[in-house]
Each structure stands twice: as C-alpha cells, then as structure tokens.
N, C-alpha and C. Protein backbone atom coordinates (compact mmCIF):
# COMPACT_ATOMS: atom_id res chain seq x y z
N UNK A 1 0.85 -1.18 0.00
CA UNK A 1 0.00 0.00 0.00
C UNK A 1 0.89 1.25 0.00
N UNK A 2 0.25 2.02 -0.55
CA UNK A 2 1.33 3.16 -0.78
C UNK A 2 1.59 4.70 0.66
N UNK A 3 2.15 4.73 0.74
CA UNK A 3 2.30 6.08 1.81
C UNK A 3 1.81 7.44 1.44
N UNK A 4 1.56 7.49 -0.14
CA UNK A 4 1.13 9.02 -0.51
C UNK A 4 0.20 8.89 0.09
N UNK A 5 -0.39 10.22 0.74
CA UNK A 5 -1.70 10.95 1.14
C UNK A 5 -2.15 11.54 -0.43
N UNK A 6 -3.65 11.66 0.20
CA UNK A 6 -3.96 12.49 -0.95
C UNK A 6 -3.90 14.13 -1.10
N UNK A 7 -3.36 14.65 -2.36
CA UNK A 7 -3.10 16.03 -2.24
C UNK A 7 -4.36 16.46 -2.55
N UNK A 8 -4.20 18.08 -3.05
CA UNK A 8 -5.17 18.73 -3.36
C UNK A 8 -5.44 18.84 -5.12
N UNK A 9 -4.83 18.62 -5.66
CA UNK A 9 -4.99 18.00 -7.26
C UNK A 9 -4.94 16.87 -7.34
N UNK A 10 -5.24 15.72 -6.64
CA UNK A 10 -4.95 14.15 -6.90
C UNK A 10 -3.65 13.76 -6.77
N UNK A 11 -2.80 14.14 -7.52
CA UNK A 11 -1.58 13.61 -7.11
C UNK A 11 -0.25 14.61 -7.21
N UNK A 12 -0.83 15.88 -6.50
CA UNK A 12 -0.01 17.20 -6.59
C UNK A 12 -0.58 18.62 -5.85
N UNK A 13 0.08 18.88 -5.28
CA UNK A 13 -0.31 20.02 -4.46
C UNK A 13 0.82 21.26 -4.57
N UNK A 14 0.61 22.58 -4.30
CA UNK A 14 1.56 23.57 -3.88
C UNK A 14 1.24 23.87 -2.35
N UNK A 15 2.75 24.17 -2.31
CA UNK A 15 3.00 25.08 -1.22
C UNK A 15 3.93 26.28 -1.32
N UNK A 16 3.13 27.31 -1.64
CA UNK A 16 4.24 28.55 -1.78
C UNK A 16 4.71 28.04 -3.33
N UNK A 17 5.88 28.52 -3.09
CA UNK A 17 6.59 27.99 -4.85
C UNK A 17 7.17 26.80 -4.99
N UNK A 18 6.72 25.85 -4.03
CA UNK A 18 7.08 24.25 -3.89
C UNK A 18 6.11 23.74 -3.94
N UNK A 19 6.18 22.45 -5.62
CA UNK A 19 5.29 21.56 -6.03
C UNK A 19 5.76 20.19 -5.08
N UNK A 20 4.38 20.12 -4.76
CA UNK A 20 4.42 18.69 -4.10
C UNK A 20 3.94 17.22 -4.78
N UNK A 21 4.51 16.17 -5.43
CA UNK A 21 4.31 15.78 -6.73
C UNK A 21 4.43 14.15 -6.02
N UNK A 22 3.22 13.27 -5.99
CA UNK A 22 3.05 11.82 -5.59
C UNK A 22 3.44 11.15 -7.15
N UNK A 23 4.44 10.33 -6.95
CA UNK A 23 4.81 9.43 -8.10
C UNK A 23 4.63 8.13 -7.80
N UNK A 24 4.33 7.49 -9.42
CA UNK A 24 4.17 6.05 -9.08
C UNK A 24 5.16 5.71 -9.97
N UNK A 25 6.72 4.81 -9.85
CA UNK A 25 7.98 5.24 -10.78
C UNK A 25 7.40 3.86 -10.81
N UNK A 26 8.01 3.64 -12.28
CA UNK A 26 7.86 2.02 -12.98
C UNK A 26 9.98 1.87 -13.91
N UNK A 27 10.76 1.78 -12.71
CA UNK A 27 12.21 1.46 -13.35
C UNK A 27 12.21 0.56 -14.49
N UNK A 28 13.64 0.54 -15.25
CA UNK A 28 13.78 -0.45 -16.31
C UNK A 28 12.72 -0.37 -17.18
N UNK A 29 12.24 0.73 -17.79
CA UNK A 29 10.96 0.48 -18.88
C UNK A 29 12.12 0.92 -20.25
N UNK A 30 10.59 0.62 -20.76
CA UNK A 30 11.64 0.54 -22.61
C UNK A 30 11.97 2.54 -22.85
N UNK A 31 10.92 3.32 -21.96
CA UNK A 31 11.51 4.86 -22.39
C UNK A 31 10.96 5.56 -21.19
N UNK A 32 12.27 6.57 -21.19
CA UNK A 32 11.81 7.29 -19.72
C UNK A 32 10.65 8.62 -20.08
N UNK A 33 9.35 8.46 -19.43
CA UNK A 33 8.37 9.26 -19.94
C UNK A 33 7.16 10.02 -18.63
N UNK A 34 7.08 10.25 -18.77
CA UNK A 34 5.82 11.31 -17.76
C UNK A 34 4.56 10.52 -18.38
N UNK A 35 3.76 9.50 -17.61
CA UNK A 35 2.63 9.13 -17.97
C UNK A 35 1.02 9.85 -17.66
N UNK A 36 0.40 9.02 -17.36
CA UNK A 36 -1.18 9.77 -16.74
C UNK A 36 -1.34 9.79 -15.49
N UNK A 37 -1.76 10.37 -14.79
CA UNK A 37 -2.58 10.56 -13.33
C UNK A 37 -3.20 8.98 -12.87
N UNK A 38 -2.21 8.26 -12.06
CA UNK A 38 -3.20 7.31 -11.99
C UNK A 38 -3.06 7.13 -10.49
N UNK A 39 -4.94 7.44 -10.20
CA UNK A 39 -5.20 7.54 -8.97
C UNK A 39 -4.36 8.65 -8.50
N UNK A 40 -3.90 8.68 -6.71
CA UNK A 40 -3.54 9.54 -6.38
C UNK A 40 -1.58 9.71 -6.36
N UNK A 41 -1.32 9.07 -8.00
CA UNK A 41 -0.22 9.50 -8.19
C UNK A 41 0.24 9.58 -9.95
N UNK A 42 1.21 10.01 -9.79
CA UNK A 42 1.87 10.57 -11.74
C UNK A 42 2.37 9.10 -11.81
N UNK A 43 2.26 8.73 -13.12
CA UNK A 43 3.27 7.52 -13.08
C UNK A 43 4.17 8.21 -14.04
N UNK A 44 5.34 7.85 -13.90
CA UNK A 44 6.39 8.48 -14.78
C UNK A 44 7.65 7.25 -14.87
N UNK A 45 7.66 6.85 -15.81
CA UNK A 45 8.63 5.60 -16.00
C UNK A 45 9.89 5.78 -16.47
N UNK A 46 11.05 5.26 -16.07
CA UNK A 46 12.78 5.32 -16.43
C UNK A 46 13.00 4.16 -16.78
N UNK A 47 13.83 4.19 -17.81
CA UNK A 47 14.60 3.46 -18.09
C UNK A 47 15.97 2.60 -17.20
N UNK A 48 16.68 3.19 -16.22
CA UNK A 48 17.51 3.20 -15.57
C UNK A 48 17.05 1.76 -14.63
N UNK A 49 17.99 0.89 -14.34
CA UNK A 49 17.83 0.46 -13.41
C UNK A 49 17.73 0.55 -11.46
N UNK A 50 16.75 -0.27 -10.61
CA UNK A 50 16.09 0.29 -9.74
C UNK A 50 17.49 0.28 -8.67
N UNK A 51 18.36 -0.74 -8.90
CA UNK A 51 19.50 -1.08 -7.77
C UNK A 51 19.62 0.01 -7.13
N UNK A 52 19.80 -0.16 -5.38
CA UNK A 52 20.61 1.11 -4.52
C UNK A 52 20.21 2.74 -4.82
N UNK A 53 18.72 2.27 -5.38
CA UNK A 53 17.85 3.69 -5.69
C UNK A 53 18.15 4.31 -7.25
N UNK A 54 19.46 3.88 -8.02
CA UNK A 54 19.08 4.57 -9.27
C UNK A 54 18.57 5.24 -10.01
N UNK A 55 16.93 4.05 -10.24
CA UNK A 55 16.08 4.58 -10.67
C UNK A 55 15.43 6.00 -9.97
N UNK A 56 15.75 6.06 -9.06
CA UNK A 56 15.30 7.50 -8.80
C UNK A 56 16.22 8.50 -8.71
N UNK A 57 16.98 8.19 -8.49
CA UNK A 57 18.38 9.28 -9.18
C UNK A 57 18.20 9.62 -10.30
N UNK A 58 18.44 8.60 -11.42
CA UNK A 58 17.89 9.26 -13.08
C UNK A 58 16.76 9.71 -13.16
N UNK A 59 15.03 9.24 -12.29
CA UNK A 59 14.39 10.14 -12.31
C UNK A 59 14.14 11.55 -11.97
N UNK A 60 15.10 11.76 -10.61
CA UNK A 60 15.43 13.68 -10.33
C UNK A 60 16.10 13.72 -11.97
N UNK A 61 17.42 13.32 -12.08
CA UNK A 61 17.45 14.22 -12.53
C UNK A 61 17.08 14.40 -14.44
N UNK A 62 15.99 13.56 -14.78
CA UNK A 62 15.48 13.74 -15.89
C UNK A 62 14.32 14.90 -15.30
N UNK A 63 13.53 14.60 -14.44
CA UNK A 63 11.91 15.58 -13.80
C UNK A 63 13.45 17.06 -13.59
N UNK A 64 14.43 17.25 -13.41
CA UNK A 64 14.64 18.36 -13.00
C UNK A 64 15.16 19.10 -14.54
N UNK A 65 15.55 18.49 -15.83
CA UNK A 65 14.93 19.06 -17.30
C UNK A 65 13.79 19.26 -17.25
N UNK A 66 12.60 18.25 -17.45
CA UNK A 66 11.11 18.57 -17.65
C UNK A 66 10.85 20.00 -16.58
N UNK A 67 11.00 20.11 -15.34
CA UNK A 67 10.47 21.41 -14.63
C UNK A 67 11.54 22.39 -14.53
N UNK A 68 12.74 22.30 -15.51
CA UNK A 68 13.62 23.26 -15.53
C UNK A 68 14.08 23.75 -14.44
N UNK A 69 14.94 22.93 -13.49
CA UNK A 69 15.08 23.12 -12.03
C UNK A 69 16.75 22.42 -12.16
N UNK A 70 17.26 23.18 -10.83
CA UNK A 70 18.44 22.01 -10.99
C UNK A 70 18.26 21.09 -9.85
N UNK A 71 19.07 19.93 -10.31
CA UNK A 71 19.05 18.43 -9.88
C UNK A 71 18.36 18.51 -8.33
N UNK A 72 19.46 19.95 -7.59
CA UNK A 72 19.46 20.01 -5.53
C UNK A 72 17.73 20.25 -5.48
N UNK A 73 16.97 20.64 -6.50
CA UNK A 73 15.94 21.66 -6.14
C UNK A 73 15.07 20.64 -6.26
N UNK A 74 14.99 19.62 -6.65
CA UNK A 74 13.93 18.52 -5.79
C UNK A 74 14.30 17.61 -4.79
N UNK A 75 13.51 17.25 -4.04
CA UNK A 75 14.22 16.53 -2.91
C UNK A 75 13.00 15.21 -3.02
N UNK A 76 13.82 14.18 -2.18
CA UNK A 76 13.28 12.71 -2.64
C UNK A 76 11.90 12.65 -0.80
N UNK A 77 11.29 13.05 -0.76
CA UNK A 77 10.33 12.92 0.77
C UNK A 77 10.50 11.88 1.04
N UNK A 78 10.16 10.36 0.39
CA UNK A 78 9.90 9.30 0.76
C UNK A 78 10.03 8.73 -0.56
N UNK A 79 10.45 7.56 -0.58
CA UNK A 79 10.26 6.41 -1.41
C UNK A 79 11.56 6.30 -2.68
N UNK A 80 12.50 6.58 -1.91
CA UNK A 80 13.79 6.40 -2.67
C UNK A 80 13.98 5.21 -3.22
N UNK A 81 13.69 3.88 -2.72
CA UNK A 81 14.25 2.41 -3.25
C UNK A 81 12.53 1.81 -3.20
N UNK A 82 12.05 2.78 -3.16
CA UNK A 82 10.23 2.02 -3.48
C UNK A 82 9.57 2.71 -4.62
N UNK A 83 8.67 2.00 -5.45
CA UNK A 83 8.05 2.71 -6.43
C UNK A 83 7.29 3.67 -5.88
N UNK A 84 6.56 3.88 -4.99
CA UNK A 84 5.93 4.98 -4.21
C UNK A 84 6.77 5.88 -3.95
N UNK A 85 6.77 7.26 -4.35
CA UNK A 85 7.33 8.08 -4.09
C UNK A 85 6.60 9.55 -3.81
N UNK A 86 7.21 10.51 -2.83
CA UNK A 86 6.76 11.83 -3.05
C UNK A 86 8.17 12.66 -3.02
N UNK A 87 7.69 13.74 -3.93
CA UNK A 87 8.93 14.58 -4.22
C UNK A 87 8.49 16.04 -4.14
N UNK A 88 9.56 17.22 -4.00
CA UNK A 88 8.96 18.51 -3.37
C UNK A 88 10.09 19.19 -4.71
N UNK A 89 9.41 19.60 -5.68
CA UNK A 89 10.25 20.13 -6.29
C UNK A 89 10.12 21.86 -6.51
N UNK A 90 10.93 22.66 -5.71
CA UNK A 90 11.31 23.90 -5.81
C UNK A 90 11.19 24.51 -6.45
N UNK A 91 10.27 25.68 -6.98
CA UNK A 91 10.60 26.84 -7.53
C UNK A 91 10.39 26.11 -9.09
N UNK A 92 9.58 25.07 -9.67
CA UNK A 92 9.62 24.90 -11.16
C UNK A 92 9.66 26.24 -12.43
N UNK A 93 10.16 26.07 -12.82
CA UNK A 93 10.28 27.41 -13.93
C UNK A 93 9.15 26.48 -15.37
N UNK A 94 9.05 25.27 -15.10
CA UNK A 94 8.27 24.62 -16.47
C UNK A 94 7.39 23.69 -15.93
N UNK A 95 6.25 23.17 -16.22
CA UNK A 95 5.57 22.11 -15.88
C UNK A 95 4.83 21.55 -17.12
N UNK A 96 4.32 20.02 -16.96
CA UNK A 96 4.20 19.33 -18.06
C UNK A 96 2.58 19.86 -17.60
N UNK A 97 2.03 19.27 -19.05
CA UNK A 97 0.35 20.07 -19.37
C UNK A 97 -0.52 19.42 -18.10
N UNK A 98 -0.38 18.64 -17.62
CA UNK A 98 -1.08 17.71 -16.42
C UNK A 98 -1.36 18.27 -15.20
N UNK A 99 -0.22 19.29 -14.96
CA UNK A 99 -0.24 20.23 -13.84
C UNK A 99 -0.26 21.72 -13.85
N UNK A 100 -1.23 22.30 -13.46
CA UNK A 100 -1.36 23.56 -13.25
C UNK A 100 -0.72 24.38 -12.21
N UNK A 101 -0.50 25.60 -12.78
CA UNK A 101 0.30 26.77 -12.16
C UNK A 101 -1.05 27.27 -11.07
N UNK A 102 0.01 27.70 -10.00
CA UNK A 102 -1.36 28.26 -8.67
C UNK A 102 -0.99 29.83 -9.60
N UNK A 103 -2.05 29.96 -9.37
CA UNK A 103 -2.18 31.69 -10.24
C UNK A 103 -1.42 32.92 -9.67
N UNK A 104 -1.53 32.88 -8.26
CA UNK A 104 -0.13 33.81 -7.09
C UNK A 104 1.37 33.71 -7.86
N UNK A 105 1.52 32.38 -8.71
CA UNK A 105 2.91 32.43 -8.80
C UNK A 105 3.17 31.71 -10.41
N UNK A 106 2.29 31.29 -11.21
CA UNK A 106 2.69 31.47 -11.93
C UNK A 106 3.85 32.48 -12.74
N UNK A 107 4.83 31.64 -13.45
CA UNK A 107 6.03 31.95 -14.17
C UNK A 107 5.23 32.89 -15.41
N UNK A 108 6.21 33.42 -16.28
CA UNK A 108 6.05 33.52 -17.88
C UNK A 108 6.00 32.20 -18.99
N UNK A 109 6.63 31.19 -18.46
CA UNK A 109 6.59 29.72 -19.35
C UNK A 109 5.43 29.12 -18.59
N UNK A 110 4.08 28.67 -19.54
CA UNK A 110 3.26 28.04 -18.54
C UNK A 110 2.97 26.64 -18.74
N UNK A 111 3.46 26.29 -19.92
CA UNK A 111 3.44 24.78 -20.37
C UNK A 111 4.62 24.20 -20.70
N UNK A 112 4.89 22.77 -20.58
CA UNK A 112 6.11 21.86 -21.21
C UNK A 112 5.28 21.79 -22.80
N UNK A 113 6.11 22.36 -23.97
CA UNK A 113 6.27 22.31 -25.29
C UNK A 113 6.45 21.45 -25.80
N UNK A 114 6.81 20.28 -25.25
CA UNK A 114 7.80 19.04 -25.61
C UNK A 114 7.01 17.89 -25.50
C-alpha cells in the first residue's frame, strides 16, 4: 500500500513555490516518460535500473529538465528504493500540461512544449 496521502490535485499540491508531486515510478521500462494521473499519483517511467535507488536518481534528474530546475531543487520525501514516491520540487520554472500553475505564482513559461 502506498504512503502518498492524498493532495489537493490528486496527485499534486503547492506550497508557496514548492510543487508537491506523488509518483508512481515504474524502473527499467523501454523509455523514460511522464505518464497519466493514476489515482492519487503521476506515473512516470525510467529506463535506468532500480538497484541502490538509481532509478530515482535518473528520475530527479530527468523531472529536473522537464520542470527546468536544478538536480538540488527537488528533494526525494519518501520512497527512494520504493516505487511509491513523493517529491517537493522547488521553484519549477516549467511544468508538463497535467499540472497547473497556482495563479499567485505562476512563471512567464506556462506549459512543457515538448
């Protein structure tokens, strides 16, 4: 069973200019990708293997391209060597179309293009 709580978007909340982001990581897949909302988390899959946490190492630091952040500016909350994860990522300058900007702080970039 998983440890995420539920946020206030399903599987994402703000606080201030820190996104709070419930992942469901699926390591070793055939491409590392940002999937759908499922339930009360993102699934977002790597390629990388899971050993001694990896897979979530290459996931910071691929999610810290996608939200245009560097690598320090997300931090791992829970679920480093488990597919359940929550992550607090700082100050995003980009977000993929799935997640909305709180309107107080919306940037000038308001969508991932890509």
């Amino acid at each position: 069973m998983s440890q995420c709580r539920r946020l206030k978007h399903e599987f994402y909340e703000w606080n201030e200019t820190t996104l709070i982001l419930n992942v469901l990581g699926t390591p070793a897949a055939k491409k590392t990708a940002i999937g759908k909302p499922l339930a009360h988390q993102l699934k977002i899959s790597v390629t990388a293997s899971p050993t001694n946490g990896g897979a979530t190492d290459f996931m910071v630091a691929y999610l810290a391209k996608v939200f245009k952040v560097r690598i320090k500016d997300i931090d791992v909350v829970f679920g480093r060597t488990s597919i359940h994860k929550q992550l607090k990522i700082h100050q995003p300058q980009q977000l993929p179309p799935m997640i909305e900007w709180p309107e107080k702080n919306a940037p000038q970039v308001r969508s991932n293009t890509h």
